[in-house]
PDBML (XML) file of the C-alpha atoms, coordinates in Angstrom:
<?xml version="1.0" encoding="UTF-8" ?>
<PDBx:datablock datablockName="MODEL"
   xmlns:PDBx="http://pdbml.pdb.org/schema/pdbx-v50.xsd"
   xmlns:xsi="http://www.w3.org/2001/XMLSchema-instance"
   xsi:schemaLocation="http://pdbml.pdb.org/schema/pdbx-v50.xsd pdbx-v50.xsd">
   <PDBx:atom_siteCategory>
      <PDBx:atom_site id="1">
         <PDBx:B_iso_or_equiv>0.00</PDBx:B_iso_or_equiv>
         <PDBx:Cartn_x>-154.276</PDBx:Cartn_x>
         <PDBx:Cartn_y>108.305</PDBx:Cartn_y>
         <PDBx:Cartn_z>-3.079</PDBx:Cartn_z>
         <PDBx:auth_asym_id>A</PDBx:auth_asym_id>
         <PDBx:auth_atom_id>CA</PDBx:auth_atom_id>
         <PDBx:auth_comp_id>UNK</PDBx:auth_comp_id>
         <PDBx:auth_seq_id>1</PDBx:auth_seq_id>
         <PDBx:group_PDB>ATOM</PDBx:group_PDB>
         <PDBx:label_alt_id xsi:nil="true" />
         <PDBx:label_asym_id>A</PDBx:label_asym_id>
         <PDBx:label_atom_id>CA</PDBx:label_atom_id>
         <PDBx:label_comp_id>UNK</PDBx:label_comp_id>
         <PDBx:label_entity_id>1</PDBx:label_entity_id>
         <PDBx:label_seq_id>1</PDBx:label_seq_id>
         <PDBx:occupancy>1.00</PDBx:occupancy>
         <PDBx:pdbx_PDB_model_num>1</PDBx:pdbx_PDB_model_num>
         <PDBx:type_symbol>C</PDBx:type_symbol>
      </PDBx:atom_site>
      <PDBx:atom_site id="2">
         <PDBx:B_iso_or_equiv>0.00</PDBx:B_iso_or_equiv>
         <PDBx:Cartn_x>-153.591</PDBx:Cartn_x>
         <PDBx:Cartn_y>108.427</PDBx:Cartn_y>
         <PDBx:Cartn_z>0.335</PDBx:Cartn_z>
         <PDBx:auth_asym_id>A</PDBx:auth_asym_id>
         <PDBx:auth_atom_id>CA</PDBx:auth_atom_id>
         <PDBx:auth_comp_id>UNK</PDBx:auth_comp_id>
         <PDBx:auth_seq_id>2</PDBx:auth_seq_id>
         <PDBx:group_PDB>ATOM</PDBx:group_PDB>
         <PDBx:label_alt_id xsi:nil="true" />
         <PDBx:label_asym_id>A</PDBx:label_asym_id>
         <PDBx:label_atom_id>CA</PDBx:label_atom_id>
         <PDBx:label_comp_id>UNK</PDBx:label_comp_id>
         <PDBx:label_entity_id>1</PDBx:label_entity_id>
         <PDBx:label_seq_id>2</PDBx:label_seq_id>
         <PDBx:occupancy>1.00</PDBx:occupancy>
         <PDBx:pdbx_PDB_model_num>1</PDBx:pdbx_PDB_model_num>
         <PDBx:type_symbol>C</PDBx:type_symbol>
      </PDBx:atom_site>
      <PDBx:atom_site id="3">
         <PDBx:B_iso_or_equiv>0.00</PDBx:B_iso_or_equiv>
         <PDBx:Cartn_x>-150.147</PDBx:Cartn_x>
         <PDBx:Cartn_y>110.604</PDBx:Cartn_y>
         <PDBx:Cartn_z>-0.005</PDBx:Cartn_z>
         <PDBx:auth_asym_id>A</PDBx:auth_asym_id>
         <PDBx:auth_atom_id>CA</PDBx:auth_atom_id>
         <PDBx:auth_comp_id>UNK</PDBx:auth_comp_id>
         <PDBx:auth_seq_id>3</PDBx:auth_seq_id>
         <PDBx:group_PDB>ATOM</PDBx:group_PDB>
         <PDBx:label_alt_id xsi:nil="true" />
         <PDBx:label_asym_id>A</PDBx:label_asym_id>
         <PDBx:label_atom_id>CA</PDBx:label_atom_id>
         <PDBx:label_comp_id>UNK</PDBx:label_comp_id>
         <PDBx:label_entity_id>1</PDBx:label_entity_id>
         <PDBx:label_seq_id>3</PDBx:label_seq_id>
         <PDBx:occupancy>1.00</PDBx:occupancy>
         <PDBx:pdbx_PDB_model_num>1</PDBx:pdbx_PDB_model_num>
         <PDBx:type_symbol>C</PDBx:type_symbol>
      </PDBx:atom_site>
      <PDBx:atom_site id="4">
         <PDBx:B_iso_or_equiv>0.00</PDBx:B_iso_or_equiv>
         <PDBx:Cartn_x>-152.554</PDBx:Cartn_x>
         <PDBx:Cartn_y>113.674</PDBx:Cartn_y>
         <PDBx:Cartn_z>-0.888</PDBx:Cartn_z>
         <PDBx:auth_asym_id>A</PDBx:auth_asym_id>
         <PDBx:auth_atom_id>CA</PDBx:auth_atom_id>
         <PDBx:auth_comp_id>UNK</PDBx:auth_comp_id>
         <PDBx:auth_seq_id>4</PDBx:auth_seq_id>
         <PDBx:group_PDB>ATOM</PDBx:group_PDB>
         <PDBx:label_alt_id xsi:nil="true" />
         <PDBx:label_asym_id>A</PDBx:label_asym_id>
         <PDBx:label_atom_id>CA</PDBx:label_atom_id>
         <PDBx:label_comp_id>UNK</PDBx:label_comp_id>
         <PDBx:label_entity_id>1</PDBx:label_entity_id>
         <PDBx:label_seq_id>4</PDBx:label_seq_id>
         <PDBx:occupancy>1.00</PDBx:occupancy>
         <PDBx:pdbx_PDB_model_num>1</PDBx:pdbx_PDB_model_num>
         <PDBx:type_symbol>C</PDBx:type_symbol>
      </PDBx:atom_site>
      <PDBx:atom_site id="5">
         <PDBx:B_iso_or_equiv>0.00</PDBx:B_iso_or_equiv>
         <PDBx:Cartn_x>-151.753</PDBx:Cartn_x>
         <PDBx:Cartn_y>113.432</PDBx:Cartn_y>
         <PDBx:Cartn_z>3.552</PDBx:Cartn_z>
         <PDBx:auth_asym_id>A</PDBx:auth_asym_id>
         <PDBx:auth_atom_id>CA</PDBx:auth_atom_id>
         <PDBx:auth_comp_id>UNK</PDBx:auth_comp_id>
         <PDBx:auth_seq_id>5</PDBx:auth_seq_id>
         <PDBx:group_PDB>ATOM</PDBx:group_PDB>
         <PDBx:label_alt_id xsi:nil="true" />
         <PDBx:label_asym_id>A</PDBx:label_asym_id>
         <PDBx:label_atom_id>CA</PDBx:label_atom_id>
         <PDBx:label_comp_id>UNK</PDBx:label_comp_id>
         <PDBx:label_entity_id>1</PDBx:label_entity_id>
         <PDBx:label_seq_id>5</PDBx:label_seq_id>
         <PDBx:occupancy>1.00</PDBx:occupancy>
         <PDBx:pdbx_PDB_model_num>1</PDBx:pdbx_PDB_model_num>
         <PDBx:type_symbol>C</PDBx:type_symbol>
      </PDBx:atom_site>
      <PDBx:atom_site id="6">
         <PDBx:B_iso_or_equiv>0.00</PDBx:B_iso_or_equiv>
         <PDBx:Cartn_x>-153.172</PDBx:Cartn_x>
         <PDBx:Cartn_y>115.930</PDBx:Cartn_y>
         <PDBx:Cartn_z>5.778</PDBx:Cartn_z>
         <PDBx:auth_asym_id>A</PDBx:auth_asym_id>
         <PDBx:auth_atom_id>CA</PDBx:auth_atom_id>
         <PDBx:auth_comp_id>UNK</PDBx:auth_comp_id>
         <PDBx:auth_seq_id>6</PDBx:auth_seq_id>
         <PDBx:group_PDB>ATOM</PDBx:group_PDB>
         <PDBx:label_alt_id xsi:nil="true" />
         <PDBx:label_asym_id>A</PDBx:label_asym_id>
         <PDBx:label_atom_id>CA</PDBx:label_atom_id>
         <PDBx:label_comp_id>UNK</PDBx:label_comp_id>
         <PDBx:label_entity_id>1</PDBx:label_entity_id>
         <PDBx:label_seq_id>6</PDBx:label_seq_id>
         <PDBx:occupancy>1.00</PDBx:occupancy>
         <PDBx:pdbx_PDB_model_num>1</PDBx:pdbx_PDB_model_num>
         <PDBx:type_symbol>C</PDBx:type_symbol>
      </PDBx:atom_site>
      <PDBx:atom_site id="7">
         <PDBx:B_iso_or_equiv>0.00</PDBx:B_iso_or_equiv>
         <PDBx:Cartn_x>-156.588</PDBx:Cartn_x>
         <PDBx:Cartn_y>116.930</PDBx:Cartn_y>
         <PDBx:Cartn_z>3.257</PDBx:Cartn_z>
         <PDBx:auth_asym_id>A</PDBx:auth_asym_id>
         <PDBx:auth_atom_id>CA</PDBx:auth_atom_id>
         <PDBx:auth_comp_id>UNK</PDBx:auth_comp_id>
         <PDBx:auth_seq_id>7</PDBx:auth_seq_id>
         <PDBx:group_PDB>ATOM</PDBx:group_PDB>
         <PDBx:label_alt_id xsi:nil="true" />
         <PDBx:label_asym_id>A</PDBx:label_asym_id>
         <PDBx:label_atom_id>CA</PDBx:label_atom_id>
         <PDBx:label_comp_id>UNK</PDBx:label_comp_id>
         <PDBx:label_entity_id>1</PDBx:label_entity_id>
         <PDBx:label_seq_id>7</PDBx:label_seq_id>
         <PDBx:occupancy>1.00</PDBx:occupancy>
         <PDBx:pdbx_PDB_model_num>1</PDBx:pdbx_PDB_model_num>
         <PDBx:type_symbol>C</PDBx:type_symbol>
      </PDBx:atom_site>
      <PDBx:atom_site id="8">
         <PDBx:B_iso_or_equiv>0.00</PDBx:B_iso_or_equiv>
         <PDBx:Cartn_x>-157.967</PDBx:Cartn_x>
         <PDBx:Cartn_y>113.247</PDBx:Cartn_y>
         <PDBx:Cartn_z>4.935</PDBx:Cartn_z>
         <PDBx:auth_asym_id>A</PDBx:auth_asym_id>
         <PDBx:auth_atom_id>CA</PDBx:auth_atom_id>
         <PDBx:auth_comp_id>UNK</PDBx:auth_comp_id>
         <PDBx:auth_seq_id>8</PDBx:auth_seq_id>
         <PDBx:group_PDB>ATOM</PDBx:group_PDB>
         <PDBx:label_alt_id xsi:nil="true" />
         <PDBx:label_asym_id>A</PDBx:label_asym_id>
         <PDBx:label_atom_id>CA</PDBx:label_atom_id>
         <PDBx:label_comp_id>UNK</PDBx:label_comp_id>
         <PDBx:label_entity_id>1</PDBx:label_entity_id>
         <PDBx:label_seq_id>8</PDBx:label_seq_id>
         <PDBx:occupancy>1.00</PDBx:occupancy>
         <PDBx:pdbx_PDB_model_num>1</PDBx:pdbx_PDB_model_num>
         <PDBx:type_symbol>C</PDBx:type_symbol>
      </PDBx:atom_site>
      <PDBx:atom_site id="9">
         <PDBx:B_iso_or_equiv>0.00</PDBx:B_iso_or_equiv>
         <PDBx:Cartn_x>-160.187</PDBx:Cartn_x>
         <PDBx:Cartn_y>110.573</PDBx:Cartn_y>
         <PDBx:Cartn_z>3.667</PDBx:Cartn_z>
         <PDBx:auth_asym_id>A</PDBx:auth_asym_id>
         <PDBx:auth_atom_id>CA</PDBx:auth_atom_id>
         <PDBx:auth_comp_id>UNK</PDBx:auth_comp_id>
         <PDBx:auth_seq_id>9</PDBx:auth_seq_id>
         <PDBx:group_PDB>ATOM</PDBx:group_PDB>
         <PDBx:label_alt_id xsi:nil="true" />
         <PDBx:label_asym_id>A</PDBx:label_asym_id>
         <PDBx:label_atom_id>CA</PDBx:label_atom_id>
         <PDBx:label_comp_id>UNK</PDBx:label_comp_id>
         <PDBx:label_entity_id>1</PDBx:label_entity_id>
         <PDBx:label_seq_id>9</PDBx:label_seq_id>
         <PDBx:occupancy>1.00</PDBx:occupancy>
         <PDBx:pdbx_PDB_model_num>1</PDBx:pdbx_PDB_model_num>
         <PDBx:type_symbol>C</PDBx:type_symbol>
      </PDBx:atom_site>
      <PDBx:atom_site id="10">
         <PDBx:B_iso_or_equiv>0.00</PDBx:B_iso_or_equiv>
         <PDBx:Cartn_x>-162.546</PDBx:Cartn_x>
         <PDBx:Cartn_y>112.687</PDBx:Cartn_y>
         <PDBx:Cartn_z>1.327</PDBx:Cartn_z>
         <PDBx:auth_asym_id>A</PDBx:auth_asym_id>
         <PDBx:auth_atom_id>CA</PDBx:auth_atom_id>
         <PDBx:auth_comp_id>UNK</PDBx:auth_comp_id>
         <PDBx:auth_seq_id>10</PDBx:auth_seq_id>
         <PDBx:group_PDB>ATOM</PDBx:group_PDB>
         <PDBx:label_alt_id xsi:nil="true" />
         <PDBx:label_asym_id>A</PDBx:label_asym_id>
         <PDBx:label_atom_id>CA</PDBx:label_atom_id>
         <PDBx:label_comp_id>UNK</PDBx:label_comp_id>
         <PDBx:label_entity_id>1</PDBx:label_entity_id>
         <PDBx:label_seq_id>10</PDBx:label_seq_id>
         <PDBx:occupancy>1.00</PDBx:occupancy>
         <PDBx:pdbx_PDB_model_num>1</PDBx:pdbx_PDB_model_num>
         <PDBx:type_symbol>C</PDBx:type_symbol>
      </PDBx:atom_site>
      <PDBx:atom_site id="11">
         <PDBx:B_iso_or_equiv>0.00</PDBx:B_iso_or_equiv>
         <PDBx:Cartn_x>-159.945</PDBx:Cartn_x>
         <PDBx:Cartn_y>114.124</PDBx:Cartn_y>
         <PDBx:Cartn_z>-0.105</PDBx:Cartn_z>
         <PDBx:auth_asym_id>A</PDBx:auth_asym_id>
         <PDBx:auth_atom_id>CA</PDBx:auth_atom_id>
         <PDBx:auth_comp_id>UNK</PDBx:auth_comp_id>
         <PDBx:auth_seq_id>11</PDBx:auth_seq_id>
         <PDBx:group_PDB>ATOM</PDBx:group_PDB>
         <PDBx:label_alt_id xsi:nil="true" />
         <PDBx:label_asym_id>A</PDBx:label_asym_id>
         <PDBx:label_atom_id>CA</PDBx:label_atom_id>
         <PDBx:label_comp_id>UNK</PDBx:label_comp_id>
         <PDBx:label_entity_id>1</PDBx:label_entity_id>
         <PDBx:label_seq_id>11</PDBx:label_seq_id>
         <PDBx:occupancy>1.00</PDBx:occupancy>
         <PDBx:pdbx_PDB_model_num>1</PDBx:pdbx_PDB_model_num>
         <PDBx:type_symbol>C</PDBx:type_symbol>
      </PDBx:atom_site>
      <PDBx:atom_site id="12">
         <PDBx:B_iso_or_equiv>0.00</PDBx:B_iso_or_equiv>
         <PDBx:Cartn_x>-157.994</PDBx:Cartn_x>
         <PDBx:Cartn_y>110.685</PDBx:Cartn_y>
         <PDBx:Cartn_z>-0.378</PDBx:Cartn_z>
         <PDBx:auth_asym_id>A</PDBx:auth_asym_id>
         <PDBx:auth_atom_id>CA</PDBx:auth_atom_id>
         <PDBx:auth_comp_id>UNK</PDBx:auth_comp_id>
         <PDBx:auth_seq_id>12</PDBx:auth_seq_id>
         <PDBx:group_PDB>ATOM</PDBx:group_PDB>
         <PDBx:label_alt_id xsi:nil="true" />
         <PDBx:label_asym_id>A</PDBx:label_asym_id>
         <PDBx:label_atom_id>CA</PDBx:label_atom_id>
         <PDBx:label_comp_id>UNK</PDBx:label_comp_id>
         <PDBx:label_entity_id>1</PDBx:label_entity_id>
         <PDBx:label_seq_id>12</PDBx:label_seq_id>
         <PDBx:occupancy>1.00</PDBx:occupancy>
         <PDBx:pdbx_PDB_model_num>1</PDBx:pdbx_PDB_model_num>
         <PDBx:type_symbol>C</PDBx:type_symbol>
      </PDBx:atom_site>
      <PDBx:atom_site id="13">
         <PDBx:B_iso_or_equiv>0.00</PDBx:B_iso_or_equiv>
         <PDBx:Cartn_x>-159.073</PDBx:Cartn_x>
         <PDBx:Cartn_y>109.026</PDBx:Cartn_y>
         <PDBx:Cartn_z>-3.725</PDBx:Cartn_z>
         <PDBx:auth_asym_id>A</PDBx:auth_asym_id>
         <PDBx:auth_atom_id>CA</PDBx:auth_atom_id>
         <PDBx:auth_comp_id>UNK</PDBx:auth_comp_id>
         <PDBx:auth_seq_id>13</PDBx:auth_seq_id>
         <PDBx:group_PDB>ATOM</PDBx:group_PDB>
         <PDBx:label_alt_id xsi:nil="true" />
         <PDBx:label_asym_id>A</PDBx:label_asym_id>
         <PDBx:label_atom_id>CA</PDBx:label_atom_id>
         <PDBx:label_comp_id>UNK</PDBx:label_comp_id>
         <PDBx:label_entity_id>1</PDBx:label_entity_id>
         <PDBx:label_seq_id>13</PDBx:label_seq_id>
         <PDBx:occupancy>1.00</PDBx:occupancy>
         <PDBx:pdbx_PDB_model_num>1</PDBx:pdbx_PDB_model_num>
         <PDBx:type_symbol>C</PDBx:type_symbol>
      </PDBx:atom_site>
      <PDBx:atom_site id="14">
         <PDBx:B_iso_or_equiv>0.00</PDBx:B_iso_or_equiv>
         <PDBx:Cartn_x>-158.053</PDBx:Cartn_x>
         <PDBx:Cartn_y>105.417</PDBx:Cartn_y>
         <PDBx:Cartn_z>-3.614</PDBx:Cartn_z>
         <PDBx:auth_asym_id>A</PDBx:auth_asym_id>
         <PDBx:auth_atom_id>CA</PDBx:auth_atom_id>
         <PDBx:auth_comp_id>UNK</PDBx:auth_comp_id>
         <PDBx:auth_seq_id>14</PDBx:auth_seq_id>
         <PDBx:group_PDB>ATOM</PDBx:group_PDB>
         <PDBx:label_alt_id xsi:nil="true" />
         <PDBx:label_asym_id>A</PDBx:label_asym_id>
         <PDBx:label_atom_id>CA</PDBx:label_atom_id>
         <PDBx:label_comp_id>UNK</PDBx:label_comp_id>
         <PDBx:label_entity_id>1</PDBx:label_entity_id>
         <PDBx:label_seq_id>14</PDBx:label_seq_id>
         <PDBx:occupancy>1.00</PDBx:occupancy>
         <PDBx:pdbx_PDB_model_num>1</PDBx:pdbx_PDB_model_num>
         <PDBx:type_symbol>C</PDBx:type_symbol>
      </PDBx:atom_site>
      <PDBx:atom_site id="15">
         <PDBx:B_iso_or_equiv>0.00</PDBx:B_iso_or_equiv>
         <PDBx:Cartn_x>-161.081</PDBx:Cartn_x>
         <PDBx:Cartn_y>103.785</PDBx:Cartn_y>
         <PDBx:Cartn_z>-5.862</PDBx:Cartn_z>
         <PDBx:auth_asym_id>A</PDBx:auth_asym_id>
         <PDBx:auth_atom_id>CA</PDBx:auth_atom_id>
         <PDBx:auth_comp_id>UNK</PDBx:auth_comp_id>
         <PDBx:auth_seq_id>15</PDBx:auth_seq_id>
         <PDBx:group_PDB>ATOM</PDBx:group_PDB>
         <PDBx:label_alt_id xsi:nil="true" />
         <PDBx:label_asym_id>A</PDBx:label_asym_id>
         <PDBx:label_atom_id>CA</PDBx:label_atom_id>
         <PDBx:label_comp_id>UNK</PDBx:label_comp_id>
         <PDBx:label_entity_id>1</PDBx:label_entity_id>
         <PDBx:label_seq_id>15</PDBx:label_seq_id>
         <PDBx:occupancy>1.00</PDBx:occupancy>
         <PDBx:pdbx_PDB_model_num>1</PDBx:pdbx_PDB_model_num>
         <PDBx:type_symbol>C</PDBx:type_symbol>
      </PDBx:atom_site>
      <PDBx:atom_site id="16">
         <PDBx:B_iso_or_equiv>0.00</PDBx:B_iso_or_equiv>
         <PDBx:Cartn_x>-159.813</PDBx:Cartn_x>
         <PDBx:Cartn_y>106.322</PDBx:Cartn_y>
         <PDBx:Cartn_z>-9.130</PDBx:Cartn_z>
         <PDBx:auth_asym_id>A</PDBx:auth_asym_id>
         <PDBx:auth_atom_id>CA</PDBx:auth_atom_id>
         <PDBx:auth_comp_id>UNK</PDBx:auth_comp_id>
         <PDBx:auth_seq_id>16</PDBx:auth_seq_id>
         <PDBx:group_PDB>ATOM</PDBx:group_PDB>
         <PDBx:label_alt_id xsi:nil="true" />
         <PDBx:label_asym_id>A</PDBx:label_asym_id>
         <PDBx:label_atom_id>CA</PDBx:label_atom_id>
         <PDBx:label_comp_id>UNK</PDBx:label_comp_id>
         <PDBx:label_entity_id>1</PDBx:label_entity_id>
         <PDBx:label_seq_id>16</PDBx:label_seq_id>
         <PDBx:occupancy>1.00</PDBx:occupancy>
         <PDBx:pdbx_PDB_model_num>1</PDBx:pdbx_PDB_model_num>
         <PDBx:type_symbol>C</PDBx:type_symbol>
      </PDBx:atom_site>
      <PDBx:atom_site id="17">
         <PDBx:B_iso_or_equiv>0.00</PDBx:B_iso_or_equiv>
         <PDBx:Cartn_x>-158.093</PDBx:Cartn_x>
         <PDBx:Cartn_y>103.328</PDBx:Cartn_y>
         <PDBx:Cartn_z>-10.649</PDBx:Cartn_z>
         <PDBx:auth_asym_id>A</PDBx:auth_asym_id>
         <PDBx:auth_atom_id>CA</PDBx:auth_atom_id>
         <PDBx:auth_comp_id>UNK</PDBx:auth_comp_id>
         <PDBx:auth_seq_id>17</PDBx:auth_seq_id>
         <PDBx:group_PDB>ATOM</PDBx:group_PDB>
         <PDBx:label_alt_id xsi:nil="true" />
         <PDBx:label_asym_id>A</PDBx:label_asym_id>
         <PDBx:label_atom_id>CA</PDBx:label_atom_id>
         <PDBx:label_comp_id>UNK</PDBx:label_comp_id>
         <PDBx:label_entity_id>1</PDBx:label_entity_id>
         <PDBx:label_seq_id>17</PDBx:label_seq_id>
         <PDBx:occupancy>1.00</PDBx:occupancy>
         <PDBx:pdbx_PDB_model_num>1</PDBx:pdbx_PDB_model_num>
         <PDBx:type_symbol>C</PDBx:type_symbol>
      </PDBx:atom_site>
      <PDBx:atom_site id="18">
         <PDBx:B_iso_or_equiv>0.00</PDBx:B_iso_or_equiv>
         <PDBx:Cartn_x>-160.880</PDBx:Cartn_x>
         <PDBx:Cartn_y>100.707</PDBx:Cartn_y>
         <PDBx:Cartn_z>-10.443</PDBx:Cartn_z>
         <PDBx:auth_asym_id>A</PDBx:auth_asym_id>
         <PDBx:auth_atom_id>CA</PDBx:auth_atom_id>
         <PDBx:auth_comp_id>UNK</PDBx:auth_comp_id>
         <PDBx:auth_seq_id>18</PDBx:auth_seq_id>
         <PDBx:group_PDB>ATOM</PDBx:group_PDB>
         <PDBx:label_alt_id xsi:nil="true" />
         <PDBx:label_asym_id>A</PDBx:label_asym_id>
         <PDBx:label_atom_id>CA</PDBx:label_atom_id>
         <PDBx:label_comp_id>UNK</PDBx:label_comp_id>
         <PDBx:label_entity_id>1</PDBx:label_entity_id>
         <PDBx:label_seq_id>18</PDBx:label_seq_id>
         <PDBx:occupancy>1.00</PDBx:occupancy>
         <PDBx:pdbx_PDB_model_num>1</PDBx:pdbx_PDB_model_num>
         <PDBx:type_symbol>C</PDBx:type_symbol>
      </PDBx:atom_site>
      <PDBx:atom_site id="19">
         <PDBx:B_iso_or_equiv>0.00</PDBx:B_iso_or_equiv>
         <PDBx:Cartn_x>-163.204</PDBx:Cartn_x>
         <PDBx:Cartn_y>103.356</PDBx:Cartn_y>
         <PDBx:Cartn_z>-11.675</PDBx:Cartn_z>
         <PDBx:auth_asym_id>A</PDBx:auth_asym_id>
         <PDBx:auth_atom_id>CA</PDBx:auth_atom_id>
         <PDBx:auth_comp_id>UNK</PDBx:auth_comp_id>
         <PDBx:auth_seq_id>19</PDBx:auth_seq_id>
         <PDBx:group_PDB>ATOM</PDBx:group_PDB>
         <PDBx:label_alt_id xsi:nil="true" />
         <PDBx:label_asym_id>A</PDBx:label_asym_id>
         <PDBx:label_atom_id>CA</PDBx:label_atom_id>
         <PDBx:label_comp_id>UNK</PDBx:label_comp_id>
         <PDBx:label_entity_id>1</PDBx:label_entity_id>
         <PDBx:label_seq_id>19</PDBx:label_seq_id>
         <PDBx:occupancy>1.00</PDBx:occupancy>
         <PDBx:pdbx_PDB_model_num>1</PDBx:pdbx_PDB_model_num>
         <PDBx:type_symbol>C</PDBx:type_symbol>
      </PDBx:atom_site>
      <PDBx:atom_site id="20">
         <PDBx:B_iso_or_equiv>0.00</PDBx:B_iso_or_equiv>
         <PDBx:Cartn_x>-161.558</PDBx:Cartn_x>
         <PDBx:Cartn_y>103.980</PDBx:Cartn_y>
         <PDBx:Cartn_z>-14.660</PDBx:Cartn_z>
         <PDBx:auth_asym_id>A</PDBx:auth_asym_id>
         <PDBx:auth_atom_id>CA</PDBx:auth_atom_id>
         <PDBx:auth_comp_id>UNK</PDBx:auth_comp_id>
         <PDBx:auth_seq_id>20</PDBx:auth_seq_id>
         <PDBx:group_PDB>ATOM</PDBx:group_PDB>
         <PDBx:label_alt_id xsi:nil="true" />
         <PDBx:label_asym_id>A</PDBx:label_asym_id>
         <PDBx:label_atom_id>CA</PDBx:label_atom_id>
         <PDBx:label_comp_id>UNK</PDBx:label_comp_id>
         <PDBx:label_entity_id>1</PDBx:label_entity_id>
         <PDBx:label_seq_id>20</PDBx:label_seq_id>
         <PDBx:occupancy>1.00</PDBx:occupancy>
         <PDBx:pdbx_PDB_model_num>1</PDBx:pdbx_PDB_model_num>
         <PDBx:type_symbol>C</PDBx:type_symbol>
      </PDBx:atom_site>
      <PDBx:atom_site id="21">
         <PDBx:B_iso_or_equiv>0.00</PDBx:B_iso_or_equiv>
         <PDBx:Cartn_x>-160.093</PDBx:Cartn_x>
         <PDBx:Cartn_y>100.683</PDBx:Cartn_y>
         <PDBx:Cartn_z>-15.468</PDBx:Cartn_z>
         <PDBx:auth_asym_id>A</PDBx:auth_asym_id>
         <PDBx:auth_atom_id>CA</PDBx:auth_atom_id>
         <PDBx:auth_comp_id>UNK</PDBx:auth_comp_id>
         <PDBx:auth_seq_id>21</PDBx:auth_seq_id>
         <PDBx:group_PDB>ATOM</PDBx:group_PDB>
         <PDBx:label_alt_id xsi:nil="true" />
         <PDBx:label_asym_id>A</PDBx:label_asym_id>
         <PDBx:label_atom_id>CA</PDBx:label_atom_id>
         <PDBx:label_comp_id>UNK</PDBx:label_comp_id>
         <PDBx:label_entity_id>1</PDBx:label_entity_id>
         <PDBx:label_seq_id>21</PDBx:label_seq_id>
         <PDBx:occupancy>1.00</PDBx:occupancy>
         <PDBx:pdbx_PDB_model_num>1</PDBx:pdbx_PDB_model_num>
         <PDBx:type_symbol>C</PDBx:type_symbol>
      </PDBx:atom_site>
      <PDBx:atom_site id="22">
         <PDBx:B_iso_or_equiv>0.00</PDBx:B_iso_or_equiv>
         <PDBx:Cartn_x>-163.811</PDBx:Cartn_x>
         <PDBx:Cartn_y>99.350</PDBx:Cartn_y>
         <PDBx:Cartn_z>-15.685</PDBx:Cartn_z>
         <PDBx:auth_asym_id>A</PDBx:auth_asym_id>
         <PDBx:auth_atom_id>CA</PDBx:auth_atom_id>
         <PDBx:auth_comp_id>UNK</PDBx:auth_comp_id>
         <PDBx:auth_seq_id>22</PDBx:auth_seq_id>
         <PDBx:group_PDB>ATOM</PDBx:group_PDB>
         <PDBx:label_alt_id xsi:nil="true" />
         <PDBx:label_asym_id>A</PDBx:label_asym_id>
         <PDBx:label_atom_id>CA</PDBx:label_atom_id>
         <PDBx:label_comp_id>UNK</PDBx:label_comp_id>
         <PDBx:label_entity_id>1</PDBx:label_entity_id>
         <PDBx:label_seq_id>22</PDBx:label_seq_id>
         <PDBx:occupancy>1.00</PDBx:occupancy>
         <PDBx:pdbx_PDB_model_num>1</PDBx:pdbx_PDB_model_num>
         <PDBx:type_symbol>C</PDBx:type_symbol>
      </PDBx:atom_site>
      <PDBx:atom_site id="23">
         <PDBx:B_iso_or_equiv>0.00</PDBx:B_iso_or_equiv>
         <PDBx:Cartn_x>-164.593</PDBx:Cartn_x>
         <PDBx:Cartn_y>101.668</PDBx:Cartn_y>
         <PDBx:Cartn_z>-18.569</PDBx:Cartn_z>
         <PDBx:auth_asym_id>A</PDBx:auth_asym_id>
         <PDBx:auth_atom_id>CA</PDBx:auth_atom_id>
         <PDBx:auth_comp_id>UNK</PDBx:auth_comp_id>
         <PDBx:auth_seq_id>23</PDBx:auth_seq_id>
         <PDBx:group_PDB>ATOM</PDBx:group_PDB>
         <PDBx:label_alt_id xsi:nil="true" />
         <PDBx:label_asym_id>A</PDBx:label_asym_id>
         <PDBx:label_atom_id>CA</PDBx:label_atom_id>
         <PDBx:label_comp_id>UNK</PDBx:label_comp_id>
         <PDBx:label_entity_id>1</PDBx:label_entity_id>
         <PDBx:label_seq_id>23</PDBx:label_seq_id>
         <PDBx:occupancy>1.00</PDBx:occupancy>
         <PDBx:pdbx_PDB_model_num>1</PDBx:pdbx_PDB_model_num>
         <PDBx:type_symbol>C</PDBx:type_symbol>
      </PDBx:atom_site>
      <PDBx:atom_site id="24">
         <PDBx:B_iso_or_equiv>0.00</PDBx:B_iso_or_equiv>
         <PDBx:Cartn_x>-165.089</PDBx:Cartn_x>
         <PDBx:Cartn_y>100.376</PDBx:Cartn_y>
         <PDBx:Cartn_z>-22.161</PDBx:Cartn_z>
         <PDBx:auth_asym_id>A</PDBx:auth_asym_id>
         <PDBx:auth_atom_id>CA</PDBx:auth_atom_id>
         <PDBx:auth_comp_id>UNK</PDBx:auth_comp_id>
         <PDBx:auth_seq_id>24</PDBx:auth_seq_id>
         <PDBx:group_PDB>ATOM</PDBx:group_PDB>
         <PDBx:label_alt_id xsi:nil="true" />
         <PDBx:label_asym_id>A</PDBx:label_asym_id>
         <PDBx:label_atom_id>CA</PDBx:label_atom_id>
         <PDBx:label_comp_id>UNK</PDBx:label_comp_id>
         <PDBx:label_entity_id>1</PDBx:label_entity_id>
         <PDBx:label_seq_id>24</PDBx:label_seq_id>
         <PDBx:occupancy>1.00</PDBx:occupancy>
         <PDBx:pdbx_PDB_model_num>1</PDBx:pdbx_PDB_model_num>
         <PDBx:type_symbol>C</PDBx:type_symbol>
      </PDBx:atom_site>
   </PDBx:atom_siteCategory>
</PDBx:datablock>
């Protein structure tokens, strides 16, 4: 997420959930 702060967006993993959820 977002709160990882200062690292910036490619450190910032906001798609992790939607990722994973879509796995059998």
């Amino acid at each position: 997420g977002v709160s990882v702060g200062p690292d910036g967006g490619t450190h910032q993993m906001v798609e992790d959930i939607a990722l994973m959820r879509v796995l059998p």
